[in-house]
Each structure stands twice: as C-alpha cells, then as structure tokens.
Protein backbone atom coordinates (compact mmCIF):
# COMPACT_ATOMS: atom_id res chain seq x y z
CA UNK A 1 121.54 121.86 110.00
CA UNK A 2 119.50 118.59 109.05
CA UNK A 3 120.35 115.34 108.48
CA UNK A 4 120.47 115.80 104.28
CA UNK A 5 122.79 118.59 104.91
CA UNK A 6 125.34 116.46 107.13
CA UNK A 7 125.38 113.54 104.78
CA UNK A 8 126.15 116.14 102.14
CA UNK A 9 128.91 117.16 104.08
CA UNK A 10 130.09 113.87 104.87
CA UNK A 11 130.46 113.39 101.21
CA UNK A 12 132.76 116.34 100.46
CA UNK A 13 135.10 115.03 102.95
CA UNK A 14 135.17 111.68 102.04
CA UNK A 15 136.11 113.17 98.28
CA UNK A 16 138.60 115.45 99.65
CA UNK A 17 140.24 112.81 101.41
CA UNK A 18 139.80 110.51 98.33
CA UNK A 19 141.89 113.18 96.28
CA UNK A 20 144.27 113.42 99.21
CA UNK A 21 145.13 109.98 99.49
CA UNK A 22 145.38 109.77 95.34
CA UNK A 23 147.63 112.94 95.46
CA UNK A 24 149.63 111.26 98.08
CA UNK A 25 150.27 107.84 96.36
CA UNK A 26 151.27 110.13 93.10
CA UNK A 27 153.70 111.85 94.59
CA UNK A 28 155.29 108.46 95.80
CA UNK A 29 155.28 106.90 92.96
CA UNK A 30 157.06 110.29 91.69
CA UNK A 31 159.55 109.84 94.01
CA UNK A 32 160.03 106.00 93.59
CA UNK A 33 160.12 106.64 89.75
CA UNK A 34 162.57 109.99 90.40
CA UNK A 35 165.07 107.59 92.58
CA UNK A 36 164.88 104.67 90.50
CA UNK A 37 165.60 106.91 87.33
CA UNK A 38 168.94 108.72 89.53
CA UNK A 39 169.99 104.75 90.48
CA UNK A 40 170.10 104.09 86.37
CA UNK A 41 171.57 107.40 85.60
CA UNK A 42 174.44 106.69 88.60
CA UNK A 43 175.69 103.23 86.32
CA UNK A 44 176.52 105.51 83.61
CA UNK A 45 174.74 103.26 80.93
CA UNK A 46 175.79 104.46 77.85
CA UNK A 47 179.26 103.36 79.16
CA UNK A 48 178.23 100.55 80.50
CA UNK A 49 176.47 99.21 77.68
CA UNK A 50 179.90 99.14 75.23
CA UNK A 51 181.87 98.23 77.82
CA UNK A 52 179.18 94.59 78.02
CA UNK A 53 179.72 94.81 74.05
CA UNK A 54 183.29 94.40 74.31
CA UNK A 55 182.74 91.81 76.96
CA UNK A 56 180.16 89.49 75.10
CA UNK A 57 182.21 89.29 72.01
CA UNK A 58 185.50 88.43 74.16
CA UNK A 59 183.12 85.38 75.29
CA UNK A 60 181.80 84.75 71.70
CA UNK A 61 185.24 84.36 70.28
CA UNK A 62 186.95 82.93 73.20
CA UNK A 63 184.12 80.21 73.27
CA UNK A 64 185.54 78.82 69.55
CA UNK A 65 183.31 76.41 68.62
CA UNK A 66 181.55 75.36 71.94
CA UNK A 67 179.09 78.03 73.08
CA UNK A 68 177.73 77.72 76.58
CA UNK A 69 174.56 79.58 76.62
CA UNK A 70 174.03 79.63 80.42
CA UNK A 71 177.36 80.47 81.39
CA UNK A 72 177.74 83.09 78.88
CA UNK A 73 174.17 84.42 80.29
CA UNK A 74 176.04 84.72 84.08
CA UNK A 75 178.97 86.22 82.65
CA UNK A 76 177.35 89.00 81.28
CA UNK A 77 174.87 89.34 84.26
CA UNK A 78 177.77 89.80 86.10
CA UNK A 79 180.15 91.66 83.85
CA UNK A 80 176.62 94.25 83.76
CA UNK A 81 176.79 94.46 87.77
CA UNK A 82 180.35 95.36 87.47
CA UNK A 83 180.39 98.01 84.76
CA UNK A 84 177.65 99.64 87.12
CA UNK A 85 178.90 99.16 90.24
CA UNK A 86 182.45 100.45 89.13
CA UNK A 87 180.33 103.88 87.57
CA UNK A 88 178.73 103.88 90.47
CA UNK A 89 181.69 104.34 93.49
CA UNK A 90 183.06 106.31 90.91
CA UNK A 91 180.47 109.29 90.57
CA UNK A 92 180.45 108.79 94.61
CA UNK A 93 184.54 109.60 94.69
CA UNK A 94 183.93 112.33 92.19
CA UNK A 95 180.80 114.04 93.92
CA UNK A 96 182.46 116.97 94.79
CA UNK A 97 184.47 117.42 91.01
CA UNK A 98 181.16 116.84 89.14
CA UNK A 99 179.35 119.72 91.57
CA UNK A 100 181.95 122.15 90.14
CA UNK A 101 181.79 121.27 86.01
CA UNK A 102 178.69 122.64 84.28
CA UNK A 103 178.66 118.67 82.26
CA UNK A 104 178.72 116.69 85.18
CA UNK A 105 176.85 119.10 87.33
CA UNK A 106 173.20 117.37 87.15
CA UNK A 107 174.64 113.64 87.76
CA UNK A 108 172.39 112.02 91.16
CA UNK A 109 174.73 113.25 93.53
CA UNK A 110 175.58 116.69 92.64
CA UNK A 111 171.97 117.10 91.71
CA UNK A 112 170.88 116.02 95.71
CA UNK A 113 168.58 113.03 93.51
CA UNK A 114 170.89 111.07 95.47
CA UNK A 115 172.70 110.98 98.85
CA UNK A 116 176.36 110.05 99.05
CA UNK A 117 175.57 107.10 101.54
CA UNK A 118 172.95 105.82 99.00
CA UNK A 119 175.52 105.77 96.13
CA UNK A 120 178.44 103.66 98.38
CA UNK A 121 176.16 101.36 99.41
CA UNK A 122 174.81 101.16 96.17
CA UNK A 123 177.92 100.77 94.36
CA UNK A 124 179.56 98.49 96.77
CA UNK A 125 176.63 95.81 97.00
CA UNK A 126 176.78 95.75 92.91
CA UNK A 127 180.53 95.10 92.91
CA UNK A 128 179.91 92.35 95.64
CA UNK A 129 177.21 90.51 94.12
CA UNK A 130 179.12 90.68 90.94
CA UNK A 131 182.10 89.15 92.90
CA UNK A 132 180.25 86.27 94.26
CA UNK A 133 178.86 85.71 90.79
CA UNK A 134 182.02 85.61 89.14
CA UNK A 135 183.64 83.33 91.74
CA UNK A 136 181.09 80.87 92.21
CA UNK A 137 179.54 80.48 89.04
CA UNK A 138 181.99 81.51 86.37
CA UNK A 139 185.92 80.87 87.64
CA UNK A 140 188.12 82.25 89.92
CA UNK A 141 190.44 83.68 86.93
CA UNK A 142 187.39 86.20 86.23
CA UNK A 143 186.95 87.01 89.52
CA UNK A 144 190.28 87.99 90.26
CA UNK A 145 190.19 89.75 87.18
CA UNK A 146 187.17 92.08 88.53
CA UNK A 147 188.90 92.99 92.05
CA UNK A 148 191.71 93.96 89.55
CA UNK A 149 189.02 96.24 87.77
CA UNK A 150 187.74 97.58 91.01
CA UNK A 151 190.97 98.10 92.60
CA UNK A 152 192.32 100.12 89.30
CA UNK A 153 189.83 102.31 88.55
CA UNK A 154 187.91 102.70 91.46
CA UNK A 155 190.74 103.28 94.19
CA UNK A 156 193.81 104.14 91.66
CA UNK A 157 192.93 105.79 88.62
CA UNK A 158 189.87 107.95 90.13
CA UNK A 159 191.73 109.74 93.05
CA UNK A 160 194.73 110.17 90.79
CA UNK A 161 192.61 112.45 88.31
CA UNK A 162 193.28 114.97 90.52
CA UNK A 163 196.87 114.14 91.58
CA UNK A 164 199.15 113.86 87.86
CA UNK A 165 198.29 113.71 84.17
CA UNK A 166 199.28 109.51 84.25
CA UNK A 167 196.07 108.78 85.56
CA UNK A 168 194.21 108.42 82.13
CA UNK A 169 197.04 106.35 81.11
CA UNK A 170 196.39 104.51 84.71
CA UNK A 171 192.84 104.05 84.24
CA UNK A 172 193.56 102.27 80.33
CA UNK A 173 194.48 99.49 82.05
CA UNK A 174 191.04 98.12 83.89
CA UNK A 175 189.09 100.42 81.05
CA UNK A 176 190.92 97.63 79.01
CA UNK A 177 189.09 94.40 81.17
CA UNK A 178 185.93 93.94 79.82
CA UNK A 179 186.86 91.43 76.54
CA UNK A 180 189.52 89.79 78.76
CA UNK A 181 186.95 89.40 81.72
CA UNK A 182 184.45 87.72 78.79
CA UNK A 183 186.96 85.75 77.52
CA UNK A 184 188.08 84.21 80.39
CA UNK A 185 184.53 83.66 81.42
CA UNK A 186 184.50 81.01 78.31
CA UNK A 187 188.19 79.74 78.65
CA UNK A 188 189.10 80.36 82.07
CA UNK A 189 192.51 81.13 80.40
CA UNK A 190 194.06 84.10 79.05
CA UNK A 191 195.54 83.91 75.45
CA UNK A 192 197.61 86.00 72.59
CA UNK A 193 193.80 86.38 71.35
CA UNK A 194 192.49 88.21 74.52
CA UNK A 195 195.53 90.32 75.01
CA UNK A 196 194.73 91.57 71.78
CA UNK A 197 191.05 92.02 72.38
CA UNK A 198 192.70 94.27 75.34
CA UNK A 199 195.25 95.84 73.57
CA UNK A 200 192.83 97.27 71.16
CA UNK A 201 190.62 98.76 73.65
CA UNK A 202 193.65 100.21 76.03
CA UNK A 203 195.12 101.70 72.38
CA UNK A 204 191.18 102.96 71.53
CA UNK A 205 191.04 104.80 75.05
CA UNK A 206 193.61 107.55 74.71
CA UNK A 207 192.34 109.11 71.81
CA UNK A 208 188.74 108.71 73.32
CA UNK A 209 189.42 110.16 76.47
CA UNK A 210 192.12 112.98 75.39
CA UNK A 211 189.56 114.40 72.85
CA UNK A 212 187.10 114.83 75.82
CA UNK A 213 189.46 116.30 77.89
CA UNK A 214 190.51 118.71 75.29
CA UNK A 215 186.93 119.69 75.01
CA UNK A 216 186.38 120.40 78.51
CA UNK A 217 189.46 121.79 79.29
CA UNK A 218 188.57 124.45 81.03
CA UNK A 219 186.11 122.35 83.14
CA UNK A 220 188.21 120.25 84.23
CA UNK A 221 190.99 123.17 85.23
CA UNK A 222 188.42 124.07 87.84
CA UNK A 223 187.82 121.34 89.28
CA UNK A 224 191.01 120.56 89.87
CA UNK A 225 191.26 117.51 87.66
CA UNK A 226 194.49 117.13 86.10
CA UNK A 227 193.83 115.69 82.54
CA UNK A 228 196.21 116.36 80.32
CA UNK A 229 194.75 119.11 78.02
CA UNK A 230 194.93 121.64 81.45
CA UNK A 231 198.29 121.44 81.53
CA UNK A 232 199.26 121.19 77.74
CA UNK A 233 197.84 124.49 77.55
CA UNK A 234 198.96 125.33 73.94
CA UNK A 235 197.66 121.30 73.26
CA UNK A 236 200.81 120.32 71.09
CA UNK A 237 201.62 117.00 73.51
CA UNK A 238 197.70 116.11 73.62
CA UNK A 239 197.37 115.81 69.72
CA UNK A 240 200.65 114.52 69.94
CA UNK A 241 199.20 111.42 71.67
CA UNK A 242 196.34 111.11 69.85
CA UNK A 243 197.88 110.90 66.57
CA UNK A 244 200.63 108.20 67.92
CA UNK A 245 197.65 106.16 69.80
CA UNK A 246 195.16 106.13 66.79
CA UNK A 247 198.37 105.09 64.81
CA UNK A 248 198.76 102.29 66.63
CA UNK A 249 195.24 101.36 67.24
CA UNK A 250 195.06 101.06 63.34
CA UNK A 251 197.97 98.64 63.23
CA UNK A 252 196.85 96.29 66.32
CA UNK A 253 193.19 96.45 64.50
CA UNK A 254 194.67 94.39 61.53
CA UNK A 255 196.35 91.67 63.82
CA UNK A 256 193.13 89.64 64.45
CA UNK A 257 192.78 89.03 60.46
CA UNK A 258 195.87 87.60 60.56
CA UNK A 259 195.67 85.36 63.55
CA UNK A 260 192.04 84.31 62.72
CA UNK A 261 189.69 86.55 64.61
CA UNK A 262 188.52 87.74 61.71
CA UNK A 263 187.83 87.60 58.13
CA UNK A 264 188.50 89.27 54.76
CA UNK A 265 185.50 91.81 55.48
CA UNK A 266 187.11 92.63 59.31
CA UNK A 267 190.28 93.63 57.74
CA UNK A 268 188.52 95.39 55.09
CA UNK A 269 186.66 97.33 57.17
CA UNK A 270 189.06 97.75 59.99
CA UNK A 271 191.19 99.42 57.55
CA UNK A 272 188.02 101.86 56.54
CA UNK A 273 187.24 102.77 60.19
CA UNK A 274 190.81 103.15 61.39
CA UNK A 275 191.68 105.46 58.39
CA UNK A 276 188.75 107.57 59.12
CA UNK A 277 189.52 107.89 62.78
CA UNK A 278 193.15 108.95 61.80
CA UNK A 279 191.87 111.68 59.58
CA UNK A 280 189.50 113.07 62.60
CA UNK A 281 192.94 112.96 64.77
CA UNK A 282 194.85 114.78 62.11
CA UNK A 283 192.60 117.22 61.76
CA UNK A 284 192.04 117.40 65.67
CA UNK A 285 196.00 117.96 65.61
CA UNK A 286 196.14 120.69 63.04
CA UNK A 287 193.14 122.59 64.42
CA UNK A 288 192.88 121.51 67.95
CA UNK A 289 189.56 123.19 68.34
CA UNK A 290 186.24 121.82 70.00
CA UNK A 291 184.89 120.68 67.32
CA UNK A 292 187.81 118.81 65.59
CA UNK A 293 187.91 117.22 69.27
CA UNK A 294 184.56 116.16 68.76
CA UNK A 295 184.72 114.57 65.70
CA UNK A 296 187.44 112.17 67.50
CA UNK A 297 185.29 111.52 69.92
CA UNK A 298 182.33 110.60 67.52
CA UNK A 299 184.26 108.60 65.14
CA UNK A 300 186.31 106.83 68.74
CA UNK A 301 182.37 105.36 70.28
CA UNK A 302 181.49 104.34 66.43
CA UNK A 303 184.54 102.96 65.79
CA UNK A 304 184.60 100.57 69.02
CA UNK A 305 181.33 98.53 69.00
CA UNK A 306 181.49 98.44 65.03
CA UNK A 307 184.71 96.79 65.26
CA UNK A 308 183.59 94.13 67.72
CA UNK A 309 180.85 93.66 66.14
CA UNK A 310 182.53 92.71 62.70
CA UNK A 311 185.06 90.47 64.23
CA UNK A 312 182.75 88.05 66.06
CA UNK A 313 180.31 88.30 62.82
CA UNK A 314 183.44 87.47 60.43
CA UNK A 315 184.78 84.78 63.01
C-alpha cells in the first residue's frame, strides 16, 4: 500500500466521521425539538390560550380608564405560567386515565415523550414562578387567588374525577379564575363587575364540559372517570343540565349591558350567540347523540372568546 493510497484512505474516514458527527447532532436536535414540542403540548395551549383571553379582558375592563401597560404585561406573563403549570400537574395526576382513553392516549406522558418526574417538576416550577410573580410584582389579592386555582383544580377537582360526578361542578369554580385573577391584577379588589366576569364563565363551563363528556362516554367509563354522562346512562339528567346552565348563561350574559360593561352591540350580540347556543343544547337534549354534543361544544369555545371580546371592544 503507498503513501497515495493511505491518504486516500485517510480521507474516507475523515468523511465518514464527518457524516457521523452531522448524523449525531441531527438526531439531537430531533430530540431537543421532540421534548420541547411534548413540554408545549403538556400546557394544553388551546386551553390555555382562552383561559389568558378571559384573563386580559378582566384586566382591560377592571383597569377603567387608567391602563397600566407594564403591569398588565406581568399579569398576563404570569396568568400564562399558571394556565400551564395548572395543565401541566394535571396531565401528570391523570397519566394513568389518559393511557387508557383512545383521545388522551398520545398526550407526553402516556406517549413515554415525557417522564412523570419531568412533568412534576415541570409543572410545579411554572406554578412557583407564577406565584412569586404574582406576589411580588402584581398584589397579594392575585396571588392568593392562584394558590386558590392550584389548590382547586389541581389537588380537588382532578382526583375527584374519579371519585363522584360533583367534580365538574368542583372544578367550575377555579375554571372560573382567570377574569377575576386579571381583574384584580388592575384593581387589587374584587367587585359586582368581576363576579360577573366569573359567573359567566362558571355558568359557560357546564354545558362545555357535559357535551364532552357525553361524547366520550364510553371513554371515560373505562377509565374509571366518573363524569356524569357514565352514570346518566340513558343521558336525561346530562341534557337536563345543559339546557338549565345555557339558560342561565344567556340571562347573566345580558347583565354587563346593564351595569356598563358593555354596549348596545354586546347586548345585541350576546343575545345572538346565547340564542344559538340554546338551540345546539335543545337539540343536544332531544337527540342526545355525538354529534348534537358536538355542536354544543363548537358553539360553547366560539361563544366564550367572542363574548369577551365584544365586551371590552363595546366598553
């Protein structure tokens, strides 16, 4: 073998170990990318991102006529660290339940993308640093108010889903939070006006959350999660409920025009929306099939940010 030969040699390994190495910083960056992507998915997002809604215009109409641009930009940092470290020790509570429902079944920690010790940690540091935010830079009223949060849906209402039926009705209550938590970011009080921001949302929850669970009924009977639906097995109480808490969602919608939270156009259209949402309960109580179920549920996530929206745009 001569020298020509040997350099010649030299070269294919340097190549090989040149594809190698570029293989091997692919991959992790795959893997970064694959974690980072099961850390976003573990917030729940889409939930998060109406539940910040909700919060933002709580601040926008609490603040009046004095808007604090900085302090509305920590509130919602931290109302945003919250909402996903709250989804987060959820999922890691309901591991197990989400292995065993074909919908839930691909989350992060079903899936292995994630390992249960990764989610806590995870989920508690958020809820920390969203703590410390809210007590040092916002007011203590808002911080209390997000323990309250954690404590009721993370350690009450997500356990109870598989002990009785009166956890959804449980679990209204800090679902409920976010426009109080952003109003009392701007006020550092709690008014008629923010109980009514909360009422709306508690009210908007039942039929939400019952049309879901009357969708994935069976789902749910497996796991062992005790949602109303698998134990109203012939479904007359669920679409009982819905009907009586859309009802009522459409009369506590019209308050704010009347109180001043919003104008001739709110009530307008708050009377539009809510009549449309009862007509997709009705006719979720007289056929109580999926898809009647899922037209609640459609007309329930357009009906909520819509009707935020037009009562801090008509304030």
């Amino acid at each position: 073998m001569n020298i020509r030969q040997n350099e010649d040699i030299l070269k294919e390994m340097e190549i090989v170990t040149e594809i190698q190495k570029s293989e091997s910083i692919q991959t992790k960056a795959e893997v970064f990318k694959g974690k980072l992507t099961a850390y976003f998915e573990l917030t729940k997002p889409r939930i998060a991102f109406m539940l910040v809604l909700t919060a933002a215009a709580g601040f926008y109409l609490g603040s009046k006529s004095s808007f604090d641009w900085w302090l509305f930009a920590k509130s919602i940092f931290a109302i945003t660290l919250l909402a996903f470290g709250v989804a987060s020790l959820n999922q890691f509570l309901e591991r197990k339940t989400d292995a065993l429902m074909k919908r839930t079944a691909g989350r992060p920690l079903p899936s292995g993308r994630l390992s249960s010790v990764e989610a806590l940690i995870f989920g508690l540091f958020l809820c920390v640093v969203a703590e410390v935010l809210f007590f040092t830079s916002v007011n203590a009223l808002t911080g209390f108010l997000g323990l309250l949060v954690i404590v009721g849906y993370v350690l009450l209402y997500t356990p109870l889903k598989t002990k009785t039926t009166l956890s959804t009705a449980i679990g209204t209550i800090p679902g409920a939070m976010p426009p109080l938590i952003g109003w009392t970011s701007a006020t550092n009080q709690i008014s008629i006006e923010a109980w009514l921001l909360f009422a709306i949302i508690l009210l908007w929850q039942f039929p939400h959350f019952l049309a879901i669970a009357w969708m994935y009924r069976d789902e749910y009977e497996r796991a062992g999660i005790l949602m109303l639906p698998v134990v109203d097995k012939e479904g007359k109480l669920t679409v009982r409920q819905v009907m009586i808490f859309t009802g009522l969602l459409f009369i506590v919608s019209l308050v704010p025009f009347f109180i001043g939270l919003g104008g001739i156009v709110y009530l307008f259209s708050a009377i539009a929306l809510g009549a449309y949402f009862l007509y997709c309960a009705f006719l979720m109580a007289k056929e109580k099939s999926f898809v009647s179920a899922r037209k609640v549920l459609v007309a329930s996530v357009i009906y909520l940010p819509v009707i935020f929206a037009l009562m801090a745009l008509s304030f």
